[in-house]
Structures are given as structure tokens and as C-alpha cells.
C-alpha atoms as a PDB file:
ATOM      1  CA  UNK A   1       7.794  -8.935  -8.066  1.00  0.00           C
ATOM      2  CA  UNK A   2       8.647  -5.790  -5.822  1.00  0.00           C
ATOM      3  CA  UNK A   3      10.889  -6.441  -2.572  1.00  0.00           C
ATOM      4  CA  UNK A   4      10.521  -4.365   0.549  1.00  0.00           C
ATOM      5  CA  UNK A   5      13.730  -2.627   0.293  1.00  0.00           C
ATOM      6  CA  UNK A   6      12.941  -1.641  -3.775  1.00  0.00           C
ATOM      7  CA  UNK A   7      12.678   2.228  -4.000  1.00  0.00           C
ATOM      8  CA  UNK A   8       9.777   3.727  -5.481  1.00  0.00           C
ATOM      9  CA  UNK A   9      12.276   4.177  -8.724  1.00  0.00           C
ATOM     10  CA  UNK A  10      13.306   0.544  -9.037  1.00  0.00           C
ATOM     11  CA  UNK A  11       9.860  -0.371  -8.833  1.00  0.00           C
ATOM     12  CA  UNK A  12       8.385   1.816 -11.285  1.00  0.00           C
ATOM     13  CA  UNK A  13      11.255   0.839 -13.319  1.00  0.00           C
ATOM     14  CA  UNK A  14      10.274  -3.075 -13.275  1.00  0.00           C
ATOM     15  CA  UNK A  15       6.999  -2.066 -14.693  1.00  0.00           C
ATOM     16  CA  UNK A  16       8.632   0.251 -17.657  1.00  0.00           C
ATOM     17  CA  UNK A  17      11.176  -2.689 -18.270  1.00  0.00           C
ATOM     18  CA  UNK A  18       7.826  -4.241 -19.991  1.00  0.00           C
ATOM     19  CA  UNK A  19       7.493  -1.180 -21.881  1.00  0.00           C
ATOM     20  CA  UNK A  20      10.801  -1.602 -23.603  1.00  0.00           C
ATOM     21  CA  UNK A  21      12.820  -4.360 -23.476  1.00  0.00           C
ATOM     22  CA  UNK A  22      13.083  -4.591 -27.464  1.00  0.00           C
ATOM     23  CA  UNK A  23       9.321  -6.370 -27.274  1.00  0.00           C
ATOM     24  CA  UNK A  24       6.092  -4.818 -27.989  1.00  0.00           C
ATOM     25  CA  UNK A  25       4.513  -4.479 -24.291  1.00  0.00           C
ATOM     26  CA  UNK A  26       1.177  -5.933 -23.796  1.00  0.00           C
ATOM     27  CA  UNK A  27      -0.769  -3.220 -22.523  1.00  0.00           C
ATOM     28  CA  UNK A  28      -3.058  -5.214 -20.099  1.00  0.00           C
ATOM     29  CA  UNK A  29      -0.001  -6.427 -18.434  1.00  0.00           C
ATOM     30  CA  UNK A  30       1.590  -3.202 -17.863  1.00  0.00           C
ATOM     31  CA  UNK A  31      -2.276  -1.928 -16.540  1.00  0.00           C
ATOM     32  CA  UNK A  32      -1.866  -4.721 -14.104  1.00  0.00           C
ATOM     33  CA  UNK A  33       1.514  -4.100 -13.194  1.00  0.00           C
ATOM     34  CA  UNK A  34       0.808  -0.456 -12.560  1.00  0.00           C
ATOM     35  CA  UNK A  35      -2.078  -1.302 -10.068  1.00  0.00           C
ATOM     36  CA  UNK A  36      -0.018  -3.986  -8.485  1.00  0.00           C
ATOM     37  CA  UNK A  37       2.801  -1.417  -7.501  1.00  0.00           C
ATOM     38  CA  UNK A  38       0.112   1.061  -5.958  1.00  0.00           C
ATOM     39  CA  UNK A  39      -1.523  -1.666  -4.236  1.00  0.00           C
ATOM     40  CA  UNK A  40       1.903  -2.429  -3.016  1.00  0.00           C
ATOM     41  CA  UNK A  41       2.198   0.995  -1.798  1.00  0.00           C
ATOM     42  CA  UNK A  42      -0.631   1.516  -0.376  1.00  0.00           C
ATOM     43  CA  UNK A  43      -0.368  -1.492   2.241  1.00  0.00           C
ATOM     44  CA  UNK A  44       3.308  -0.533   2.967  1.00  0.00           C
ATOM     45  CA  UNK A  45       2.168   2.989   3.971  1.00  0.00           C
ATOM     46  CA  UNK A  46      -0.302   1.275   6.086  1.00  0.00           C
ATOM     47  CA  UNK A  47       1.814  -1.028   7.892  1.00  0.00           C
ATOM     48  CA  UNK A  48       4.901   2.154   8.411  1.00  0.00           C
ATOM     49  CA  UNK A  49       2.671   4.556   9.043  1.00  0.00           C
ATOM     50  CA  UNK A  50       0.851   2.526  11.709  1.00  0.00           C
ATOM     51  CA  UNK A  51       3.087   0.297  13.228  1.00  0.00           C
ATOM     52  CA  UNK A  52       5.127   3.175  13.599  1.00  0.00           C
ATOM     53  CA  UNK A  53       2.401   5.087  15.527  1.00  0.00           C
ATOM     54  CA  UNK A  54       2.836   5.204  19.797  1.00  0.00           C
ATOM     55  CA  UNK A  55      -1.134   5.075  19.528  1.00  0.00           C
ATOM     56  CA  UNK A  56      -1.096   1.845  17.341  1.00  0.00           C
ATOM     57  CA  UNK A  57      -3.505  -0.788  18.812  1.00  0.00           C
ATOM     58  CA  UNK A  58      -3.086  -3.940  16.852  1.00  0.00           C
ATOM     59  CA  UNK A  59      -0.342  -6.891  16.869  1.00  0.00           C
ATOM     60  CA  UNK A  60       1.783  -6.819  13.523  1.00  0.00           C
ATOM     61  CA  UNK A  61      -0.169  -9.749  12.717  1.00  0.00           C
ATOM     62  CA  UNK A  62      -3.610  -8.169  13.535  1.00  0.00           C
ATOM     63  CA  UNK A  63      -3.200  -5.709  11.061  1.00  0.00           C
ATOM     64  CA  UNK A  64      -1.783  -7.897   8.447  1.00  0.00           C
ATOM     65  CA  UNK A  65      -5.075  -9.699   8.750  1.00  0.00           C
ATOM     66  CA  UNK A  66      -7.185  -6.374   8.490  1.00  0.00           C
ATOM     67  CA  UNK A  67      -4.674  -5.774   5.112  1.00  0.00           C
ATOM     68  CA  UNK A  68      -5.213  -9.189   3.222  1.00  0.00           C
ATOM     69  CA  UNK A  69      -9.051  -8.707   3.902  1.00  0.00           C
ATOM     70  CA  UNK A  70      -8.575  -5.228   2.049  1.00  0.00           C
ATOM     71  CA  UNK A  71      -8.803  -4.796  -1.804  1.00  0.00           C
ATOM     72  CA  UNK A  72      -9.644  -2.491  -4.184  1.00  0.00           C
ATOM     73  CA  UNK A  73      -9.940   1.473  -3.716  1.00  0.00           C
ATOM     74  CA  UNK A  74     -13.010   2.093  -1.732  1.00  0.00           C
ATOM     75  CA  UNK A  75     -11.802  -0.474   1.140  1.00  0.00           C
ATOM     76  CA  UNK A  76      -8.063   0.588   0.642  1.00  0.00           C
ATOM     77  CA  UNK A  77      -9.309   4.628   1.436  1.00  0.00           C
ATOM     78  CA  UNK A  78     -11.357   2.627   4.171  1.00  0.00           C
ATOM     79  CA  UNK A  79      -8.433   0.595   5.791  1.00  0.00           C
ATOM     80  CA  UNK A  80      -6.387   3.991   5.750  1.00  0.00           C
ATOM     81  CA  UNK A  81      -9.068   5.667   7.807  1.00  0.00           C
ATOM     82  CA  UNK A  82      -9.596   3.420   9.786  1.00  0.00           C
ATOM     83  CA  UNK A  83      -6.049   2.497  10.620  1.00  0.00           C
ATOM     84  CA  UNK A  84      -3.696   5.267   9.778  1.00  0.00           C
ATOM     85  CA  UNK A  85      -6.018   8.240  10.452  1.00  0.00           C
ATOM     86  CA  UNK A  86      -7.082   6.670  13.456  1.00  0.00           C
ATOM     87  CA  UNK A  87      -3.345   6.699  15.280  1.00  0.00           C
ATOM     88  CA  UNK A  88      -2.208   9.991  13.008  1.00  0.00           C
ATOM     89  CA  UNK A  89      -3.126  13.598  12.073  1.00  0.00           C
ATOM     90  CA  UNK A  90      -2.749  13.095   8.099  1.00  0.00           C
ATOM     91  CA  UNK A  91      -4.612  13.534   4.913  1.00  0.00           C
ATOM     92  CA  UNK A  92      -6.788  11.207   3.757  1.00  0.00           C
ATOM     93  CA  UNK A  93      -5.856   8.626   0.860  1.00  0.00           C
ATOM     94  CA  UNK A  94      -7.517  10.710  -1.838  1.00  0.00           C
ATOM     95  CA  UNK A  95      -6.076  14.078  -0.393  1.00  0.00           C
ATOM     96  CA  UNK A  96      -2.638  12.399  -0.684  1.00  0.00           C
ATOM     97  CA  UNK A  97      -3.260  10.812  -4.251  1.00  0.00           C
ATOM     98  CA  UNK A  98      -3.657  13.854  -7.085  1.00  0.00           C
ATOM     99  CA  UNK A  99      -6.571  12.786  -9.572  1.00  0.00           C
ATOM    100  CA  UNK A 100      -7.983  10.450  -7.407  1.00  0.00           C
ATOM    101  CA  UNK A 101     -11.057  10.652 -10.022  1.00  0.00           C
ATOM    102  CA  UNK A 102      -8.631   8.804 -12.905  1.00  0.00           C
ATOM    103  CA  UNK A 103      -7.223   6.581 -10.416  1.00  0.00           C
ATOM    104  CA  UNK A 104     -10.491   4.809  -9.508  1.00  0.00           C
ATOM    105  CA  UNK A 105     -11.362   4.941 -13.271  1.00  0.00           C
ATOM    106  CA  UNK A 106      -7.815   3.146 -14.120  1.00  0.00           C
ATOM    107  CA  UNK A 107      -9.303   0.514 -11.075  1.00  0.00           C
ATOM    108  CA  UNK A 108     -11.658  -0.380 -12.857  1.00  0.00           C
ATOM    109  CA  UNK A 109     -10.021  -0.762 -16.026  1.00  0.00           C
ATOM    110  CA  UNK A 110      -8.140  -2.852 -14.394  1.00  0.00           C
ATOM    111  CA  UNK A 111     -10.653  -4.920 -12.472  1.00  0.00           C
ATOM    112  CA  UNK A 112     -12.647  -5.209 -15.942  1.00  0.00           C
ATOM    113  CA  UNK A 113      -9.617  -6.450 -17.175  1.00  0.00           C
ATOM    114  CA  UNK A 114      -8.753  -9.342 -14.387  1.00  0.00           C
ATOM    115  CA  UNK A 115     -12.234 -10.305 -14.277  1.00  0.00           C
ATOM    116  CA  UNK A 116     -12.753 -10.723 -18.097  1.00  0.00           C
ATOM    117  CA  UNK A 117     -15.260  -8.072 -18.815  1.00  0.00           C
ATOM    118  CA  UNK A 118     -13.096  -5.694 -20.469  1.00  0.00           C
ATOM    119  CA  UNK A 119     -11.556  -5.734 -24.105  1.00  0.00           C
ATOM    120  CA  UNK A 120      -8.303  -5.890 -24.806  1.00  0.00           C
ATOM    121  CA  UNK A 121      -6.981  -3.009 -24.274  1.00  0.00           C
ATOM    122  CA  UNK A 122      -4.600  -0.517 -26.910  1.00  0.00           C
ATOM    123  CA  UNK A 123      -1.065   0.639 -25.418  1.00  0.00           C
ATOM    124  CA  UNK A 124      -3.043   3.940 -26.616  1.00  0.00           C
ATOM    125  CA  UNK A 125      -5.819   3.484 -24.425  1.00  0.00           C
ATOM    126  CA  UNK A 126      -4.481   2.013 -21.258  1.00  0.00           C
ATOM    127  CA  UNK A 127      -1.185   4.462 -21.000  1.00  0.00           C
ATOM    128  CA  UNK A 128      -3.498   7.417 -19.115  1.00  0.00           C
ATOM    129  CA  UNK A 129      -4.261   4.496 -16.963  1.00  0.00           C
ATOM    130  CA  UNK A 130      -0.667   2.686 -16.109  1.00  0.00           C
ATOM    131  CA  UNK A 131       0.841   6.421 -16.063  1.00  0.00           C
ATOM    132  CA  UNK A 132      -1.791   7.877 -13.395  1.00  0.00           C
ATOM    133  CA  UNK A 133      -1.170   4.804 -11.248  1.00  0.00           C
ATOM    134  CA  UNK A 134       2.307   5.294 -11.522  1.00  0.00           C
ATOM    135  CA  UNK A 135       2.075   8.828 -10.100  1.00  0.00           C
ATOM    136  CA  UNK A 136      -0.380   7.774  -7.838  1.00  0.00           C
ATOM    137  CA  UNK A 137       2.473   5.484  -6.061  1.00  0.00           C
ATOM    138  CA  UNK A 138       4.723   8.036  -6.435  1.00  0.00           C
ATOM    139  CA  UNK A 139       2.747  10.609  -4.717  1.00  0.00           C
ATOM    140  CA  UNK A 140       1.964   8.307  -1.722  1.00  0.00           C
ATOM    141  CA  UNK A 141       5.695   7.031  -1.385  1.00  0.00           C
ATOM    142  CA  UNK A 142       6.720  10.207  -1.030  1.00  0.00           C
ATOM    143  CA  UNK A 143       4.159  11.378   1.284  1.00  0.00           C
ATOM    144  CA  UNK A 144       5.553   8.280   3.253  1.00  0.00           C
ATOM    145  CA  UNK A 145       9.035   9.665   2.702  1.00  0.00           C
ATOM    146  CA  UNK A 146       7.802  13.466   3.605  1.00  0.00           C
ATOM    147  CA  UNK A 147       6.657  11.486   6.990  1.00  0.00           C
ATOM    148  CA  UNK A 148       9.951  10.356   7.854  1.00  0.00           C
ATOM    149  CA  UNK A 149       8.924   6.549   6.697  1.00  0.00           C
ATOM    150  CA  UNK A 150      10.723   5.899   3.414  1.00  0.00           C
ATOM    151  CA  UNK A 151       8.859   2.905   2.531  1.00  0.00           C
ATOM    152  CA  UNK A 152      11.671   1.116   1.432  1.00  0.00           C
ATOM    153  CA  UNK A 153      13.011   0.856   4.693  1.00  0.00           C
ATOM    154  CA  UNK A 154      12.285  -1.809   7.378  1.00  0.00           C
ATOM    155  CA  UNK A 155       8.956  -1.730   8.762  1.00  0.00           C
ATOM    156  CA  UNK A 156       8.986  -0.463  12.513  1.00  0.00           C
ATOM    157  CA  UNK A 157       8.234  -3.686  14.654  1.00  0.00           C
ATOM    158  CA  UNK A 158       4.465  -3.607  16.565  1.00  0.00           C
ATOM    159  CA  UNK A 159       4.921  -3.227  20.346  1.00  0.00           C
ATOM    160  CA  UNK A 160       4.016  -6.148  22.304  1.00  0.00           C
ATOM    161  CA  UNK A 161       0.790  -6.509  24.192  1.00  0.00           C
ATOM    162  CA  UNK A 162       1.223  -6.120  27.716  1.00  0.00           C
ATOM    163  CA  UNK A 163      -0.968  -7.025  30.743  1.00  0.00           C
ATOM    164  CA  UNK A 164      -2.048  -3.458  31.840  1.00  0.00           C
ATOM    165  CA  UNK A 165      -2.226  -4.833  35.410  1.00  0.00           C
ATOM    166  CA  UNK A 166       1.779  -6.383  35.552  1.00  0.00           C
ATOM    167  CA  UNK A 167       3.641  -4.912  32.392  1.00  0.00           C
ATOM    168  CA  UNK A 168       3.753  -8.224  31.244  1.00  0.00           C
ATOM    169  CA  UNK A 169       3.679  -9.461  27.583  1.00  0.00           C
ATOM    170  CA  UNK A 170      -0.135 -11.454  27.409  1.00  0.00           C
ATOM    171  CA  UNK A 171       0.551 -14.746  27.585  1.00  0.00           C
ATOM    172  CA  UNK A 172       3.883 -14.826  29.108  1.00  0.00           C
ATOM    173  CA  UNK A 173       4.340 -16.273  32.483  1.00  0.00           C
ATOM    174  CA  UNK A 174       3.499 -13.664  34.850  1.00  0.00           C
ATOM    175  CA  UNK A 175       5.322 -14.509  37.986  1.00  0.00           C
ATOM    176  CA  UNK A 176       8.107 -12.932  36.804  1.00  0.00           C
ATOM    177  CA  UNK A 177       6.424  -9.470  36.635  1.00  0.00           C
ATOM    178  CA  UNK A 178       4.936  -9.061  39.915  1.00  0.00           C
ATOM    179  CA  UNK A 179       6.313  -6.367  41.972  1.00  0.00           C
END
């Protein structure tokens, strides 16, 4: 659906293309497709904004494992504190995201919705909803951006583990670090 190297524009235009498109847009969809692009965001910030970070701790894969254990808002604010707050001096997630109130409300519109206990929902009814998410993405992107990590770019490689004792990577064969 989104590709790393999609701006936030591209991807905010994949989920109006479902607006339009000479079709009447299913509402849920879009809902689901606006929380899918923050969700998106949100763990791309993570990984830049971390694996970025001289202070960063974890392996690349480490954190990806902390990531896929992560969903919905209450553990995504938790992963960024834990992770991004922890190696840098930034806002938290709802400081970052404006009307962080209707953002968890359009959550669980949306989780209603994916779980089958909401109702079908009107495009009049779930646009507040698929619009605050949108800013909500768009606020975080360019905080990212504002950072000097444009999310669309390349996320910065992890630095390898080292033996504190040699300088060597852990697991790599030590005799060829030794003073």
C-alpha cells in the first residue's frame, strides 16, 4: 500500500484516490485507510528517529520486534516514550499530534469498525475521522522532517553491537580484534 520512499503527499493522496475516482467511496474503507497511513507514520518516525540516535541501544531487528508487538494509540504513545524519548529531547506523541482527543476517538471508530462492533458508517460521519488522521500524519511527518529525518528517506542503519572489551562486533571472531 505505502512504500518507504512515498512522501507524506503521495500517501495521503492514495487514500483520497478512494474518495474520487468516479466511484462512490466506501467510507469504512477510507476510515481504515486513514489509520493505516498514521500507523505507518508513526512506526517510521520510530525507527528514523531512533536508529538515527548515537544513544540508540537496540539492533535494527530488536526494535522491529518491540514495533510489530505495538498497536493501537495507547502502546504507540508508549513505544515512542519508551524508544524515541528515551535516546532524544522531543515532545511527546500527543504534544506532536494536534487534537490528540479526536484522534483516539477516530481509533476507535476504527477499531469498532475492524472488529465488527460498529455500524456502517456515513461518508458524513466518518470524514471528521479520516480527515483528523490525515492531519495527524501530516503533523508527525513533518515533525520528522522539522528533525532533519524526512521519513521518506532511507532509514539510518542500527550500529552494530560491539564487545565493549575488544571493539569487536558480538559474535564475530575475536582474534582479529585483540590489540
Amino acid at each position: 500500500m505505502f512504500l518507504a520512499h512515498d512522501r507524506m503527499e503521495l500517501r495521503e493522496q492514495k487514500v483520497r484516490h478512494y474518495c474520487g475516482a468516479g466511484k462512490k467511496p466506501e467510507p469504512g474503507i477510507l476510515l481504515l485507510l486513514a489509520a493505516v497511513n498514521l500507523e505507518w507514520t508513526v512506526c517510521r518516525a520510530v525507527r528514523h528517529l531512533y536508529l538515527s540516535s548515537p544513544r540508540a541501544e537496540l539492533s535494527n531487528s530488536e526494535l522491529q520486534t518491540r514495533i510489530k508487538g505495538c498497536s493501537g494509540l495507547k502502546k504507540y504513545k508508549k513505544l515512542w516514550e519508551n524508544e524515541v524519548m528515551h535516546v532524544r529531547e522531543c515532545l511527546q506523541l500527543d504534544q506532536i499530534i494536534p487534537l490528540w482527543p479526536e484522534v483516539r476517538e477516530a481509533f476507535e471508530a476504527r477499531h469498532a469498525l475492524v472488529h465488527g462492533r460498529g455500524r456502517y458508517y456515513s461518508e458524513k460521519a466518518a470524514r471528521p475521522h479520516i480527515e483528523v488522521l490525515l492531519q495527524a500524519a501530516r503533523s508527525l511527518d513533518a515533525f520528522c522532517e522539522e528533525m532533519g529525518f524526512p521519513l521518506h528517506r532511507t532509514i539510518p542503519k542500527a550500529k552494530e553491537k560491539t564487545d565493549s572489551r575488544k571493539g569487536a562486533p558480538l559474535g564475530a571472531d575475536r582474534s582479529r580484534y585483540r590489540p
